[in-house]
C-alpha atoms as a PDB file:
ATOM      1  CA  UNK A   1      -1.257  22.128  43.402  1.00  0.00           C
ATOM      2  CA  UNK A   2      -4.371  22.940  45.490  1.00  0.00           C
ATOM      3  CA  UNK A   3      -5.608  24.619  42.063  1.00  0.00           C
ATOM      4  CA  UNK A   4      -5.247  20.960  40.292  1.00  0.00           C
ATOM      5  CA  UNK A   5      -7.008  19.172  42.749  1.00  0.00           C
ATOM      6  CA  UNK A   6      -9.746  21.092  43.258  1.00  0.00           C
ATOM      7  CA  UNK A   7      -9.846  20.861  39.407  1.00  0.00           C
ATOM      8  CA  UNK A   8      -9.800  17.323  39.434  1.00  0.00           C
ATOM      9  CA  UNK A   9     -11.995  16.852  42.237  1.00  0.00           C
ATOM     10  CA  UNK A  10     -14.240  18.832  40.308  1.00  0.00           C
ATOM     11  CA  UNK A  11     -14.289  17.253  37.225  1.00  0.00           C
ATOM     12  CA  UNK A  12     -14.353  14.158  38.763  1.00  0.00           C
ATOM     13  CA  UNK A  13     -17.785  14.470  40.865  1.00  0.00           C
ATOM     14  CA  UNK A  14     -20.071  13.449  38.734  1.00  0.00           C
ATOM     15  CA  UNK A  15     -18.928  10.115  38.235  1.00  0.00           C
ATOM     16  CA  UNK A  16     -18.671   9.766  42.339  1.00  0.00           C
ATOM     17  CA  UNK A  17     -21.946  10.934  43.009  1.00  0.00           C
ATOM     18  CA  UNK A  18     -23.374   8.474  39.891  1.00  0.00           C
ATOM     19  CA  UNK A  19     -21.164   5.499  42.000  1.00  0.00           C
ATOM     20  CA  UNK A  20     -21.970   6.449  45.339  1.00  0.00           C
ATOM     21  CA  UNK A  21     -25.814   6.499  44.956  1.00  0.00           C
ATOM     22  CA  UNK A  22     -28.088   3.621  46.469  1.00  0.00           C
ATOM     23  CA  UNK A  23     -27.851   0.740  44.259  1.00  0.00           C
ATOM     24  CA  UNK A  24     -31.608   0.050  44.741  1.00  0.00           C
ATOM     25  CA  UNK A  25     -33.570   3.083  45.219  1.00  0.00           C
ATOM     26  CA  UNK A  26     -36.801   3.228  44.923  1.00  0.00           C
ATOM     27  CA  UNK A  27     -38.965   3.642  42.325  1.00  0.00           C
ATOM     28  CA  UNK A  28     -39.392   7.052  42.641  1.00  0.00           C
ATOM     29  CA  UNK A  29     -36.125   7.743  42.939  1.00  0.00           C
ATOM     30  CA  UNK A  30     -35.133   6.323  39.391  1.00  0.00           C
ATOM     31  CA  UNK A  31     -34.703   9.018  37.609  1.00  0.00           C
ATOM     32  CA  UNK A  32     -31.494   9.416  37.219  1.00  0.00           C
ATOM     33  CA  UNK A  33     -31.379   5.620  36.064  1.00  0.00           C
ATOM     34  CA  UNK A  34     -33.030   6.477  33.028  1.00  0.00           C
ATOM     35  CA  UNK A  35     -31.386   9.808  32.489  1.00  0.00           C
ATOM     36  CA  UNK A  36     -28.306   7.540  32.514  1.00  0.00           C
ATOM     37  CA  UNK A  37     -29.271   4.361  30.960  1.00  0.00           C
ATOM     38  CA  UNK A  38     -29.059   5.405  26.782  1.00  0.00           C
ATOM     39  CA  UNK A  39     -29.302   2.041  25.863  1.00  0.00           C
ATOM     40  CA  UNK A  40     -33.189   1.213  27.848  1.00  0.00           C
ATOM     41  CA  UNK A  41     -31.853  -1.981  29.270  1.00  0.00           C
ATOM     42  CA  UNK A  42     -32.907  -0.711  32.687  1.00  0.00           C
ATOM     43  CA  UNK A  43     -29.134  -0.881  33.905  1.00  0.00           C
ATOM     44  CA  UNK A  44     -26.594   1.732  34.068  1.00  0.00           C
ATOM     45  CA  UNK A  45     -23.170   0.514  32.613  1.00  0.00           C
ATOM     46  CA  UNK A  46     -20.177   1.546  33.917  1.00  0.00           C
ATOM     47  CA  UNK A  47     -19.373   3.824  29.652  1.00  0.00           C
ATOM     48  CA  UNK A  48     -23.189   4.926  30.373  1.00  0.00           C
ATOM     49  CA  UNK A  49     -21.951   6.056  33.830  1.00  0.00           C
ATOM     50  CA  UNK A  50     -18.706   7.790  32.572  1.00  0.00           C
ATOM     51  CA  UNK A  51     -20.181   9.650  29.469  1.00  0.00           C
ATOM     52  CA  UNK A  52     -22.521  11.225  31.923  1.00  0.00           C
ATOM     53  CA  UNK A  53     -19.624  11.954  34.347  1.00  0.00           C
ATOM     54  CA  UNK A  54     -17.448  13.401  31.572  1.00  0.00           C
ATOM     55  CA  UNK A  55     -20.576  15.323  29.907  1.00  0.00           C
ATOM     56  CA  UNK A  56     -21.036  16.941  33.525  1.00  0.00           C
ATOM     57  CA  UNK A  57     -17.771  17.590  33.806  1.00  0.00           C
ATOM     58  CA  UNK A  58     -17.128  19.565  30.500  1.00  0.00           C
ATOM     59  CA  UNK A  59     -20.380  21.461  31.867  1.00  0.00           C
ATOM     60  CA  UNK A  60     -18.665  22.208  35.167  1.00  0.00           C
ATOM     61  CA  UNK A  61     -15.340  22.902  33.053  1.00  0.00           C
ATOM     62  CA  UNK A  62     -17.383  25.075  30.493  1.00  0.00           C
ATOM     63  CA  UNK A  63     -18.970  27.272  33.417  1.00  0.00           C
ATOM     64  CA  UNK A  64     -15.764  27.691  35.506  1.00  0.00           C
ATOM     65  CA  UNK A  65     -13.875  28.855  32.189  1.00  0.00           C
ATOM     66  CA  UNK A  66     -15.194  32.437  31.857  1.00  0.00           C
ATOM     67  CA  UNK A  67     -13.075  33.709  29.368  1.00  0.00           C
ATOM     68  CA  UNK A  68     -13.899  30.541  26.924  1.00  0.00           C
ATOM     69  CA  UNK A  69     -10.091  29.942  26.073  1.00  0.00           C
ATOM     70  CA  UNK A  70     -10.166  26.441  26.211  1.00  0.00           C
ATOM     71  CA  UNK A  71      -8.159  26.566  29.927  1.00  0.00           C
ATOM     72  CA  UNK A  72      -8.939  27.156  33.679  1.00  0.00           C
ATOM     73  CA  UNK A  73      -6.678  29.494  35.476  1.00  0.00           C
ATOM     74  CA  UNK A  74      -6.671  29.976  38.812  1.00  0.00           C
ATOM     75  CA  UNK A  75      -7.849  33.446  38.979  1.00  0.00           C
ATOM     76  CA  UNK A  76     -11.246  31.608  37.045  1.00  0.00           C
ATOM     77  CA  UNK A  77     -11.443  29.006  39.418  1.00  0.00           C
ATOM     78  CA  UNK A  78     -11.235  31.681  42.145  1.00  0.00           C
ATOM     79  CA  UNK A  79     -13.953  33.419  40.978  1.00  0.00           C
ATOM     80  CA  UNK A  80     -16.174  30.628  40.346  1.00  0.00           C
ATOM     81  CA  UNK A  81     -15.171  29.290  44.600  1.00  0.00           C
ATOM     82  CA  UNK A  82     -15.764  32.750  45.418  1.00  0.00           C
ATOM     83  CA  UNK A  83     -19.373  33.253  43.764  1.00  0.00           C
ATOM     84  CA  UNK A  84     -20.408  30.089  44.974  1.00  0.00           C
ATOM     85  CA  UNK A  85     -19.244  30.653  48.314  1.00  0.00           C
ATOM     86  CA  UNK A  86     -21.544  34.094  48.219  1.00  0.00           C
ATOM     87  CA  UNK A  87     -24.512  32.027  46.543  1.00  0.00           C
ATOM     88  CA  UNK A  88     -24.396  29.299  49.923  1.00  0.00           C
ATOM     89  CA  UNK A  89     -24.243  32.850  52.209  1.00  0.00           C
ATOM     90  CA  UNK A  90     -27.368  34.296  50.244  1.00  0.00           C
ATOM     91  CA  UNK A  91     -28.928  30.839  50.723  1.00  0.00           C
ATOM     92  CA  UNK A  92     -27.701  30.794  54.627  1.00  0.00           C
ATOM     93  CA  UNK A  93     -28.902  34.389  55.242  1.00  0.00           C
ATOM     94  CA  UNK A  94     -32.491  33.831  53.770  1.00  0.00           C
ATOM     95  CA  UNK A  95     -33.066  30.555  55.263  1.00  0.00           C
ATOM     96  CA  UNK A  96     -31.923  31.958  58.942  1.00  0.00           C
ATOM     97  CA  UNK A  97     -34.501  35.262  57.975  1.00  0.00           C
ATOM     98  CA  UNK A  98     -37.352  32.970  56.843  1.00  0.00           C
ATOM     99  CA  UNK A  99     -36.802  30.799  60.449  1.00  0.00           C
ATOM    100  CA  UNK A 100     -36.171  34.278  62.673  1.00  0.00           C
ATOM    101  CA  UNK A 101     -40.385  34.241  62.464  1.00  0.00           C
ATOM    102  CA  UNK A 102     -40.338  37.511  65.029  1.00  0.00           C
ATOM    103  CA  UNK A 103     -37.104  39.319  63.327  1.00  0.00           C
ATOM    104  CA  UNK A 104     -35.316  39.732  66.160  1.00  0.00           C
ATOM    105  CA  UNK A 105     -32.386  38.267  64.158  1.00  0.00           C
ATOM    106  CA  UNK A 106     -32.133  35.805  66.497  1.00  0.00           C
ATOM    107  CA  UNK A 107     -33.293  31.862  66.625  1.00  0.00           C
ATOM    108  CA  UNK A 108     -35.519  30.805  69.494  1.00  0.00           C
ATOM    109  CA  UNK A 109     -35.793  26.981  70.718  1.00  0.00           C
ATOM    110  CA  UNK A 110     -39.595  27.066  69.081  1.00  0.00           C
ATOM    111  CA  UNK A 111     -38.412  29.237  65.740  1.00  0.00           C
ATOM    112  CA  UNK A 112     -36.110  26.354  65.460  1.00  0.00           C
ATOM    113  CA  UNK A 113     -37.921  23.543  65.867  1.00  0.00           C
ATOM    114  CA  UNK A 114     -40.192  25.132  62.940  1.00  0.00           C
ATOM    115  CA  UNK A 115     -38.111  26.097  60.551  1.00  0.00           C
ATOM    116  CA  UNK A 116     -34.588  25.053  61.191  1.00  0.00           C
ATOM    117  CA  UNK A 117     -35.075  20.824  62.698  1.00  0.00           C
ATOM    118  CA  UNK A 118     -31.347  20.006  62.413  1.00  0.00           C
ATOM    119  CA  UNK A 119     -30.265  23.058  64.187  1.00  0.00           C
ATOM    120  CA  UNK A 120     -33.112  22.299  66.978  1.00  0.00           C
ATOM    121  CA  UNK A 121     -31.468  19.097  67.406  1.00  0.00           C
ATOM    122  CA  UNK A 122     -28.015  20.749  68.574  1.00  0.00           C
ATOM    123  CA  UNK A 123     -30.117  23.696  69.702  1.00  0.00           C
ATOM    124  CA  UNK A 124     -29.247  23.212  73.575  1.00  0.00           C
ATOM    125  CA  UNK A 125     -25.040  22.915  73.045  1.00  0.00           C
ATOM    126  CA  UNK A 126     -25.196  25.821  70.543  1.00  0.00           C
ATOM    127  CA  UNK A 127     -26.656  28.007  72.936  1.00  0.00           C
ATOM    128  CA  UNK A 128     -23.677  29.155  74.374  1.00  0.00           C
ATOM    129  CA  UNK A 129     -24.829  31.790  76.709  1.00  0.00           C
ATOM    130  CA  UNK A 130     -27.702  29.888  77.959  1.00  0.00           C
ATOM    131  CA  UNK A 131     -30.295  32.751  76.740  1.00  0.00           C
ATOM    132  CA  UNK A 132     -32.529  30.704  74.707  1.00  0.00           C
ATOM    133  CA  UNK A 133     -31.648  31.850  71.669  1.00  0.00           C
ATOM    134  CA  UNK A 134     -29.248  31.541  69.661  1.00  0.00           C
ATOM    135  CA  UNK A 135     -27.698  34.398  67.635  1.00  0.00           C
ATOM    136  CA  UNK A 136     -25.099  34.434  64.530  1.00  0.00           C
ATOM    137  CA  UNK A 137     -22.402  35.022  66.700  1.00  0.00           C
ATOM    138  CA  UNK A 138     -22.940  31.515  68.368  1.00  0.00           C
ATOM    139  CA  UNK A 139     -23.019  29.606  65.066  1.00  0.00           C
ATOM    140  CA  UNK A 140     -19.831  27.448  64.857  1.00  0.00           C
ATOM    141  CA  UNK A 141     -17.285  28.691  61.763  1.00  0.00           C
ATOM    142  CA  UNK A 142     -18.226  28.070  58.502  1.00  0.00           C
ATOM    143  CA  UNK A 143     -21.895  27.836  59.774  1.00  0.00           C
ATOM    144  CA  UNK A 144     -22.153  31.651  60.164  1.00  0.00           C
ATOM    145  CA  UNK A 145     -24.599  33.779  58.111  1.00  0.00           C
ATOM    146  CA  UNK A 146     -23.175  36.976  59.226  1.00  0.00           C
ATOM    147  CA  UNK A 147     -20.360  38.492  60.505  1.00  0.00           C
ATOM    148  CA  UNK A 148     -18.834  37.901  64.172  1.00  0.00           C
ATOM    149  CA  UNK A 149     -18.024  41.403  64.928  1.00  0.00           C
ATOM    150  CA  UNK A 150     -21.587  42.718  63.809  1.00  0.00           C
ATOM    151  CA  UNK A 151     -25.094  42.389  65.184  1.00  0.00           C
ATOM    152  CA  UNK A 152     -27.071  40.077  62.792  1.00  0.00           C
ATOM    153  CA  UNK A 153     -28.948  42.292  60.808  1.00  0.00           C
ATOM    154  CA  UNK A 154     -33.003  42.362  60.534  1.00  0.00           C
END
């Protein structure tokens, strides 16, 4: 069942994200309008909305179904959470190496108020040792870029 829905959910977030955006962004930020809008009438209709939504999700469908049989089993969709699961890890690891500016492996109040604002901003209750840094080990679950039982690595 958990298979399905995360199936579903999916398939069906293209058309969310197309219905959740800002009604009126600005100008710069229409892009997507006119990616949308097939018909130039400078509005997005609700079929312009849902071909785009099912076109992304046949893409979505298309790049989860590995062995091209026209199905998703749940040893595909496993291996399509897992590899994105190790892409947002790569993309952790490097962004906590480019902030660690000294390579101590750990994150000083200044390193992250450089290169890491939103973790500044929580900087002081994340700092669970009171050291002024604050290593891998202190970063809640699911916000880790390493492994607990390890040093970070350099």
């Amino acid at each position: 069942m958990k298979t399905l829905s995360f199936a579903l959910a999916l398939l069906a977030a293209p058309l969310l994200a197309v219905a959740s955006d800002d009604p009126a962004p600005p100008a710069a930020e229409t892009g997507w309008m006119q990616k949308l809008d097939k018909d130039g009438d400078g509005l997005v209709s609700r079929a312009e909305a849902e071909v785009a939504a099912s076109e992304r999700a046949l893409e979505r469908f298309d790049a989860i179904d590995a062995n091209k049989d026209g199905y998703v089993s749940k040893d595909e969709l496993d291996a399509k959470k897992a590899e994105r699961s190790a892409a947002i890890k790569q993309r952790a690891n490097e962004h906590w190496k480019s902030a660690d500016t000294d390579g101590d492996g750990m994150i000083s109040k200044e390193e992250a108020e450089a290169g890491m604002p939103m973790l500044s901003r929580r900087f002081d209750s994340l700092d669970a040792n009171g050291d002024g840094y604050i290593s891998r080990d202190e970063m809640p679950a699911g916000k880790r870029t390493g492994p607990r039982d390890q040093p970070p690595t350099q």
